[in-house]
C-alpha atoms as a PDB file:
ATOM      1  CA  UNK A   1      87.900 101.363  93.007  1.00  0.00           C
ATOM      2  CA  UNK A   2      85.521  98.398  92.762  1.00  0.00           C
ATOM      3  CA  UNK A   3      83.024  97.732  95.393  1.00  0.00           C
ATOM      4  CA  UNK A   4      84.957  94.744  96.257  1.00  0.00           C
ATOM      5  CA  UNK A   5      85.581  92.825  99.009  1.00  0.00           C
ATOM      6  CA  UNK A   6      88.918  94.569 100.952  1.00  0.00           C
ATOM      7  CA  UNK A   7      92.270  93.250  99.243  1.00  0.00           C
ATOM      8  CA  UNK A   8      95.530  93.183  99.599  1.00  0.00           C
ATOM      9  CA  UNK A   9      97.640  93.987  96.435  1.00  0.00           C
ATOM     10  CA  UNK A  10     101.526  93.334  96.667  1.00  0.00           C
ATOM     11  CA  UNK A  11     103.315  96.184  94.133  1.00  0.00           C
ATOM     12  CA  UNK A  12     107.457  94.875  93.963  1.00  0.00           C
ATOM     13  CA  UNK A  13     109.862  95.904  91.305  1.00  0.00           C
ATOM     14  CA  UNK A  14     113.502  96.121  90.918  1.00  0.00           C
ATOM     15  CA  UNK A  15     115.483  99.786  92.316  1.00  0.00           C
ATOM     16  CA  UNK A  16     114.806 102.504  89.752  1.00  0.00           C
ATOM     17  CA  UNK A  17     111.717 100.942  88.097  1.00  0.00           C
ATOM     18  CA  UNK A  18     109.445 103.558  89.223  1.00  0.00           C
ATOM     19  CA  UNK A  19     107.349 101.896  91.595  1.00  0.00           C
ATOM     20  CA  UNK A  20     107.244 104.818  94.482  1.00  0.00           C
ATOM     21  CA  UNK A  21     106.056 107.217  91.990  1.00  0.00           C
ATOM     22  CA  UNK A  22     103.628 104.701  90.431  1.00  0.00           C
ATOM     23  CA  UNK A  23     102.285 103.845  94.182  1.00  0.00           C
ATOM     24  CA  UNK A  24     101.632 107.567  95.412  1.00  0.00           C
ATOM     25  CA  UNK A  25      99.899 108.566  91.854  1.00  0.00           C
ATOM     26  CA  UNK A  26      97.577 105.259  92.072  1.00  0.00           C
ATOM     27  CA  UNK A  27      96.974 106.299  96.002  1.00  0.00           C
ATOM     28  CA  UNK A  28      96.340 109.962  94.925  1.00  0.00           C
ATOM     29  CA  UNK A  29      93.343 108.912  92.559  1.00  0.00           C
ATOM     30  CA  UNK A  30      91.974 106.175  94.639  1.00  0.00           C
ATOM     31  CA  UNK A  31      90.600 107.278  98.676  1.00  0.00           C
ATOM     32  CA  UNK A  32      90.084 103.587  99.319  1.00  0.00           C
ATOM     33  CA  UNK A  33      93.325 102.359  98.551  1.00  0.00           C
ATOM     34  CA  UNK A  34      95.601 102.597 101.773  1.00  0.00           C
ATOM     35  CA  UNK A  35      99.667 102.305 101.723  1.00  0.00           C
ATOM     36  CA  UNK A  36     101.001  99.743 104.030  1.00  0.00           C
ATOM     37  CA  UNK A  37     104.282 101.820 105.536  1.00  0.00           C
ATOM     38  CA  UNK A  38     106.990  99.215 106.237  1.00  0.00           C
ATOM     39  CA  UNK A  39     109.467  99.305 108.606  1.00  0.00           C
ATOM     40  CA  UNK A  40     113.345  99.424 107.932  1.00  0.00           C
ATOM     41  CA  UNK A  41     117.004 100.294 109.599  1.00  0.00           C
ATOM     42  CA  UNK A  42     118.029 102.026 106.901  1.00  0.00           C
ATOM     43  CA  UNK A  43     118.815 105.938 107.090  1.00  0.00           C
ATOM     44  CA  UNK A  44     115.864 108.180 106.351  1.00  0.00           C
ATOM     45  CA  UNK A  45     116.443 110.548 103.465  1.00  0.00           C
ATOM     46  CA  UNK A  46     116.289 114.454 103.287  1.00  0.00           C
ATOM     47  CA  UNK A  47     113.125 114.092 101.139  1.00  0.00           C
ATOM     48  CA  UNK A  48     111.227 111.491 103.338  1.00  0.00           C
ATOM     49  CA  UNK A  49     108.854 111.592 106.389  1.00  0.00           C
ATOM     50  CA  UNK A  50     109.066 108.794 109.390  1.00  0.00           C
ATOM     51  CA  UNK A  51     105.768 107.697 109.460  1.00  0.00           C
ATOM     52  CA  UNK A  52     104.960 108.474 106.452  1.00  0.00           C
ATOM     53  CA  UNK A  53     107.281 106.591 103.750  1.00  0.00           C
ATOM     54  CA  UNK A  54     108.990 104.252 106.560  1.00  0.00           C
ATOM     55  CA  UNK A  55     108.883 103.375 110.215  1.00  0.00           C
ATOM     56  CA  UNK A  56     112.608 103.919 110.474  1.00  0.00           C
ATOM     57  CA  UNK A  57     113.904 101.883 113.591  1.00  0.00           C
ATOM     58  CA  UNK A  58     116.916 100.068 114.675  1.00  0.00           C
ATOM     59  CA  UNK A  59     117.845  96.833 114.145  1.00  0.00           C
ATOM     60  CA  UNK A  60     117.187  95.693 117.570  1.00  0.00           C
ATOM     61  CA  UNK A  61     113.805  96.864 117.571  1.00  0.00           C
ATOM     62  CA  UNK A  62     113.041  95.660 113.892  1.00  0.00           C
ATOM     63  CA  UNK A  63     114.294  91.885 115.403  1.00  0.00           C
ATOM     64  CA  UNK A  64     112.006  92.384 118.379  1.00  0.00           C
ATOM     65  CA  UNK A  65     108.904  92.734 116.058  1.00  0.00           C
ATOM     66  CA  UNK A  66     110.215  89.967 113.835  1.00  0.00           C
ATOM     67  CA  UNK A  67     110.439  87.569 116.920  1.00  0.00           C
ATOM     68  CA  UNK A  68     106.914  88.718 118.052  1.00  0.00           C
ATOM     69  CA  UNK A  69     105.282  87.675 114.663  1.00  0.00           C
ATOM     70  CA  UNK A  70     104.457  90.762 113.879  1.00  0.00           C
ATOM     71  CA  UNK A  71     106.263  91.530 110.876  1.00  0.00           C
ATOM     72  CA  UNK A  72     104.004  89.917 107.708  1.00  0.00           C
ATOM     73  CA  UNK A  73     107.114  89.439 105.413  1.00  0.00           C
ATOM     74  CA  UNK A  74     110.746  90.919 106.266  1.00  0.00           C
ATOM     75  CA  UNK A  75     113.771  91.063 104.193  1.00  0.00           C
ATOM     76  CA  UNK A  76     117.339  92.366 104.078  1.00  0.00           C
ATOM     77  CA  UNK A  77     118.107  94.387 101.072  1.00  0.00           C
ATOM     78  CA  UNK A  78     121.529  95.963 101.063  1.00  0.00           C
ATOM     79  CA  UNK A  79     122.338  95.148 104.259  1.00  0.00           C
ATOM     80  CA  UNK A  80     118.862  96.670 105.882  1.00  0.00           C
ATOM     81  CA  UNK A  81     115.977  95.494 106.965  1.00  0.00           C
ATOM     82  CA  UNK A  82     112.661  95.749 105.552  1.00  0.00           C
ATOM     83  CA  UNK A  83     109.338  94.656 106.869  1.00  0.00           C
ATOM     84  CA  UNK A  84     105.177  94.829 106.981  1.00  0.00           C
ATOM     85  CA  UNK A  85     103.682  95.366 110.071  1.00  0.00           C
ATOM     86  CA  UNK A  86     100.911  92.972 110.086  1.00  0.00           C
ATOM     87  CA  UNK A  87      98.541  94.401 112.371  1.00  0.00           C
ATOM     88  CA  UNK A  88      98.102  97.461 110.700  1.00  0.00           C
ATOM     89  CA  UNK A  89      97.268  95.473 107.674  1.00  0.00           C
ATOM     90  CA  UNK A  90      94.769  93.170 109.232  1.00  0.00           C
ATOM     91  CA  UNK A  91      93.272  96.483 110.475  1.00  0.00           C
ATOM     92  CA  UNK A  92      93.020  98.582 107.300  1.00  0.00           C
ATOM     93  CA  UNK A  93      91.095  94.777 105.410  1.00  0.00           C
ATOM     94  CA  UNK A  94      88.673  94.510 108.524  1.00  0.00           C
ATOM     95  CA  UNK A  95      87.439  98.237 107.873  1.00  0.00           C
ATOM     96  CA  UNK A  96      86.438  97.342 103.936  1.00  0.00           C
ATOM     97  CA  UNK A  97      89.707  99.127 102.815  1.00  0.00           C
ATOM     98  CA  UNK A  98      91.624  97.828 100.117  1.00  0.00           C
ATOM     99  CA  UNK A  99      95.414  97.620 100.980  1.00  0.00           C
ATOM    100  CA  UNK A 100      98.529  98.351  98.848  1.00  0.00           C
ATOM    101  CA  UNK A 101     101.983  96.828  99.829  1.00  0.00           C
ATOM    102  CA  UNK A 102     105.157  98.143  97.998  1.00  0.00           C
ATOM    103  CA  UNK A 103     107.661  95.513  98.738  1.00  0.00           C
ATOM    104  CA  UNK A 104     110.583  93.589  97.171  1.00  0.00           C
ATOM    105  CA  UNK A 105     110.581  89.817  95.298  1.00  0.00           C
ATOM    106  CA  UNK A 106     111.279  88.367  99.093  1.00  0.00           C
ATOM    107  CA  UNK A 107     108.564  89.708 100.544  1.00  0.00           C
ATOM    108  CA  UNK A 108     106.076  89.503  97.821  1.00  0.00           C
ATOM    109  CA  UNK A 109     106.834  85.763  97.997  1.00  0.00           C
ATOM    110  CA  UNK A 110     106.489  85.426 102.093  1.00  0.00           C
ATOM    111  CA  UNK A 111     102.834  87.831 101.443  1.00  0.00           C
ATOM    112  CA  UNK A 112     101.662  85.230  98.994  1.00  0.00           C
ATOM    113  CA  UNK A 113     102.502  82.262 101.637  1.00  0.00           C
ATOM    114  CA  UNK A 114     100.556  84.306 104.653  1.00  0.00           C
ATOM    115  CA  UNK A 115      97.935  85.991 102.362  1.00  0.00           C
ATOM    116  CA  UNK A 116      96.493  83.013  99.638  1.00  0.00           C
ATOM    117  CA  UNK A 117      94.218  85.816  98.284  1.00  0.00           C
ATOM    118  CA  UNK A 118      96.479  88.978  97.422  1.00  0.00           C
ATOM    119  CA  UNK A 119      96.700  90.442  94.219  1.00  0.00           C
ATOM    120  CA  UNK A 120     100.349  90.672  93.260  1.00  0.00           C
ATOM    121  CA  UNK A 121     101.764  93.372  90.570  1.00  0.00           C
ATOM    122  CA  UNK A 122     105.315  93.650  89.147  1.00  0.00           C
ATOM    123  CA  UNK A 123     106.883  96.720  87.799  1.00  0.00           C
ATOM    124  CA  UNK A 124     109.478  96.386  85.284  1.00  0.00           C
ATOM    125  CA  UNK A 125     111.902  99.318  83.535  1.00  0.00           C
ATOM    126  CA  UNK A 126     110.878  99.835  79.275  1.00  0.00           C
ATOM    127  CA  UNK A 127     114.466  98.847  79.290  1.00  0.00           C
ATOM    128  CA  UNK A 128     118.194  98.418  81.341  1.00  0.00           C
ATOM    129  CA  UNK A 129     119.398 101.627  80.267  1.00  0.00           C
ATOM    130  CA  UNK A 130     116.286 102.739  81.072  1.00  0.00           C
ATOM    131  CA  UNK A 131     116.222 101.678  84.902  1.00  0.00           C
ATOM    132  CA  UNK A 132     120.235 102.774  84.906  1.00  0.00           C
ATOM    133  CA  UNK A 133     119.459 106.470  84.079  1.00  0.00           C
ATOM    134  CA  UNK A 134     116.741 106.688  86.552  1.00  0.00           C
ATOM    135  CA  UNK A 135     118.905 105.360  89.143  1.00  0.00           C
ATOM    136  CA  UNK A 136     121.502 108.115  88.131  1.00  0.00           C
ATOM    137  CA  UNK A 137     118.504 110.718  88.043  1.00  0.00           C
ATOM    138  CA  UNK A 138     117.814 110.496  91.818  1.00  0.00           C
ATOM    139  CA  UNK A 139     121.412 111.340  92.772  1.00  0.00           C
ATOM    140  CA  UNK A 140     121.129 110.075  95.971  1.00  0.00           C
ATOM    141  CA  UNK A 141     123.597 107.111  95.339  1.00  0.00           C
ATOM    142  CA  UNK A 142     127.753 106.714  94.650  1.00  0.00           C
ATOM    143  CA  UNK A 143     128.835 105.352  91.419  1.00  0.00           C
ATOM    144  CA  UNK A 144     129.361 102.367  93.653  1.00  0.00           C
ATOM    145  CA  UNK A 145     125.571 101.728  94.873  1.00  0.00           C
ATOM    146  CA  UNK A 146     124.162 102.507  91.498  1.00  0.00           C
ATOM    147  CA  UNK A 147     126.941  99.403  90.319  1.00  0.00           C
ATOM    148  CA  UNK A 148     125.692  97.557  93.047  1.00  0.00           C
ATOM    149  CA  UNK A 149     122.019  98.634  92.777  1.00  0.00           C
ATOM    150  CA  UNK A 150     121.494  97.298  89.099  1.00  0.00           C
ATOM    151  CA  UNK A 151     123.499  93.773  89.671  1.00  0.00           C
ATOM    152  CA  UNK A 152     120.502  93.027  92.521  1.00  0.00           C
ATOM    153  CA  UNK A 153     118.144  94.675  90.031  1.00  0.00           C
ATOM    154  CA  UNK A 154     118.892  92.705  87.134  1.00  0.00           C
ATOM    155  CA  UNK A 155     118.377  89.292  89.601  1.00  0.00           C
ATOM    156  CA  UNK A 156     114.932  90.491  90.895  1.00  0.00           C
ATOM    157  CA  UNK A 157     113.778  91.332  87.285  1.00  0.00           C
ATOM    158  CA  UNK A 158     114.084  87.469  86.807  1.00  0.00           C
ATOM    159  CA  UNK A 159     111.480  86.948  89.266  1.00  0.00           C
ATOM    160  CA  UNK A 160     108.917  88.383  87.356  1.00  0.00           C
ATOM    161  CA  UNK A 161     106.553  85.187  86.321  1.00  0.00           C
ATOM    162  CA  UNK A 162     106.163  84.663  90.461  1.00  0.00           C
ATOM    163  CA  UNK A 163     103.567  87.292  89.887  1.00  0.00           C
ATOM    164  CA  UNK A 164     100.293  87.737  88.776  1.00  0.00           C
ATOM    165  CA  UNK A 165     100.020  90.683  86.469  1.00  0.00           C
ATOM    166  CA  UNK A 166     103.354  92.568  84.917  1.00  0.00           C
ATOM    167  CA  UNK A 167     103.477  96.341  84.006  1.00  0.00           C
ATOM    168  CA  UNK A 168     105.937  97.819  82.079  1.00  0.00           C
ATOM    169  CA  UNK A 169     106.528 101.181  83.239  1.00  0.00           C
ATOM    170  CA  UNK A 170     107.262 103.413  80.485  1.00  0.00           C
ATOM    171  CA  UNK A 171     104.932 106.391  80.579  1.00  0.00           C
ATOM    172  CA  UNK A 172     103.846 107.239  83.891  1.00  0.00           C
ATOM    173  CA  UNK A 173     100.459 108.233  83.620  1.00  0.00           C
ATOM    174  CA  UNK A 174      99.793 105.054  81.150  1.00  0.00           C
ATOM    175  CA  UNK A 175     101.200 102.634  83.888  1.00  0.00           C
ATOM    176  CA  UNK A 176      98.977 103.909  86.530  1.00  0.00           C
ATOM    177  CA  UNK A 177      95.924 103.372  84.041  1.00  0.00           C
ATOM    178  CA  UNK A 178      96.921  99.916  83.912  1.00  0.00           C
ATOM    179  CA  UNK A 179      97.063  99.408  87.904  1.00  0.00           C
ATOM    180  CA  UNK A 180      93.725 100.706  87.978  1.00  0.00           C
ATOM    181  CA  UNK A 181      92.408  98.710  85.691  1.00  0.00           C
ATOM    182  CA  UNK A 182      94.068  95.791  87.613  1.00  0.00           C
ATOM    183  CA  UNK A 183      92.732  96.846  91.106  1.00  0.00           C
ATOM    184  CA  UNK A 184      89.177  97.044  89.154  1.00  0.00           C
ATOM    185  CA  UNK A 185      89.219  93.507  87.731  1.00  0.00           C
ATOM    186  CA  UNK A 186      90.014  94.606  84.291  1.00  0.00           C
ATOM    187  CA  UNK A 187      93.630  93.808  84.470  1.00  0.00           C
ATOM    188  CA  UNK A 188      93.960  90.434  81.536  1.00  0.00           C
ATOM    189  CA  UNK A 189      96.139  92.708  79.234  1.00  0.00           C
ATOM    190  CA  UNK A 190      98.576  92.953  82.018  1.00  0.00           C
ATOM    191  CA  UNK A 191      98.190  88.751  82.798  1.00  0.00           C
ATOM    192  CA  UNK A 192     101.919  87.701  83.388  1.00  0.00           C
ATOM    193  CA  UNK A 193     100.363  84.838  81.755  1.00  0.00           C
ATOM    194  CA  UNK A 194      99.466  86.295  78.583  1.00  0.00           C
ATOM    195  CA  UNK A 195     102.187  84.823  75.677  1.00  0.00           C
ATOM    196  CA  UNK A 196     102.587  88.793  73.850  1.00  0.00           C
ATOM    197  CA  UNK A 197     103.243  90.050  77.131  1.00  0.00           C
ATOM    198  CA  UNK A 198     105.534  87.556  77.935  1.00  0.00           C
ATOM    199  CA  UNK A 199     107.659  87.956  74.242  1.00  0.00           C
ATOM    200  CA  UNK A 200     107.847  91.550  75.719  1.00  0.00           C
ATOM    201  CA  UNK A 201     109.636  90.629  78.806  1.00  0.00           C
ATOM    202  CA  UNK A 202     111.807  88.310  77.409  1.00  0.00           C
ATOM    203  CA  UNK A 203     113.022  91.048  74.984  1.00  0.00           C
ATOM    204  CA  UNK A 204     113.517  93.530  77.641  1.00  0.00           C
ATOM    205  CA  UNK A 205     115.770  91.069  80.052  1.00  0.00           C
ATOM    206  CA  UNK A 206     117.507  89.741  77.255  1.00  0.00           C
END
């Protein structure tokens, strides 16, 4: 990591793009980087830790910290609630440490309205089939929610020019090279800007 001023860098991508494995490779590799863990109502999984990948809460409590203004962006995806405590990120950029959110379209949008000077990232599939066999992979999910799961996917993969800097997340340890050089200043390859990037995308959604 650069020597930087503390920053907040939004990470969103559509359901089976990667972007969980992406997040705790970058964090693995980079001490100052610290992971923002949301809140949500959804039910934790076998695999995952409360505290660690979620604050899982209830609904009524996720409302009470919504009214309270202390949720930084919320959203409902599939009928639960997500949400960034804001406290703990105000926190983590008055100590000097960079900050890494791992949020949805929604959110990255209500970030960029609270937060003028976040970085944010994208992650898109190397192509549909692509983010459908990784959905299938994780067999976690019904025939029905993987249906479901790459409808909403295919709408939030339209929202990629909102951000800053695209990756395309085909080889794993390739993709985190590109973060990095992103959270280091050397990101212009990865400009959602730049017009070969952008022929790129256009191919992929098409």
């Amino acid at each position: 990591m650069s020597s930087s001023p503390a920053t907040l860098y939004v990470i969103a991508a559509p359901s089976g793009a990667g972007k969980t494995t992406l997040v705790r490779s970058l964090l693995d590799r980079n001490p100052r980087l610290k992971f923002s863990v949301s809140y949500t109502t959804r039910e934790k999984r076998e695999t995952e830790v409360d505290g660690r990948d979620y604050f899982f809460v209830d609904e009524e409590h996720f409302l009470q910290l919504k009214e309270a203004g202390e949720l930084l962006e919320s959203a409902n995806v599939f009928g639960n609630y997500y949400g960034t405590g804001r406290t703990r990120v105000e926190q983590q950029l008055e100590k000097g440490n960079h900050v890494i959110l791992e949020i949805d379209w929604q959110g990255a949008r209500q970030v960029r309205e609270s937060v003028p000077g976040c970085v944010t990232i994208f992650i898109l599939p190397p192509a549909r089939q692509e983010l459908e066999r990784r959905l299938r992979d994780r067999r976690t999910d019904s025939d029905e929610v993987i249906a479901r799961r790459l409808q909403e996917a295919h709408g939030d993969m339209s929202h990629w020019d909102e951000f800053e800097f695209v990756i395309i997340n085909d080889e794993l340890d390739a993709a985190v090279g590109e973060l990095e050089a992103i959270l280091h200043g050397d990101g212009a390859a990865n400009r959602s800007s730049r017009p070969e990037l952008r022929q790129k995308l256009e191919e992929i959604l098409a």
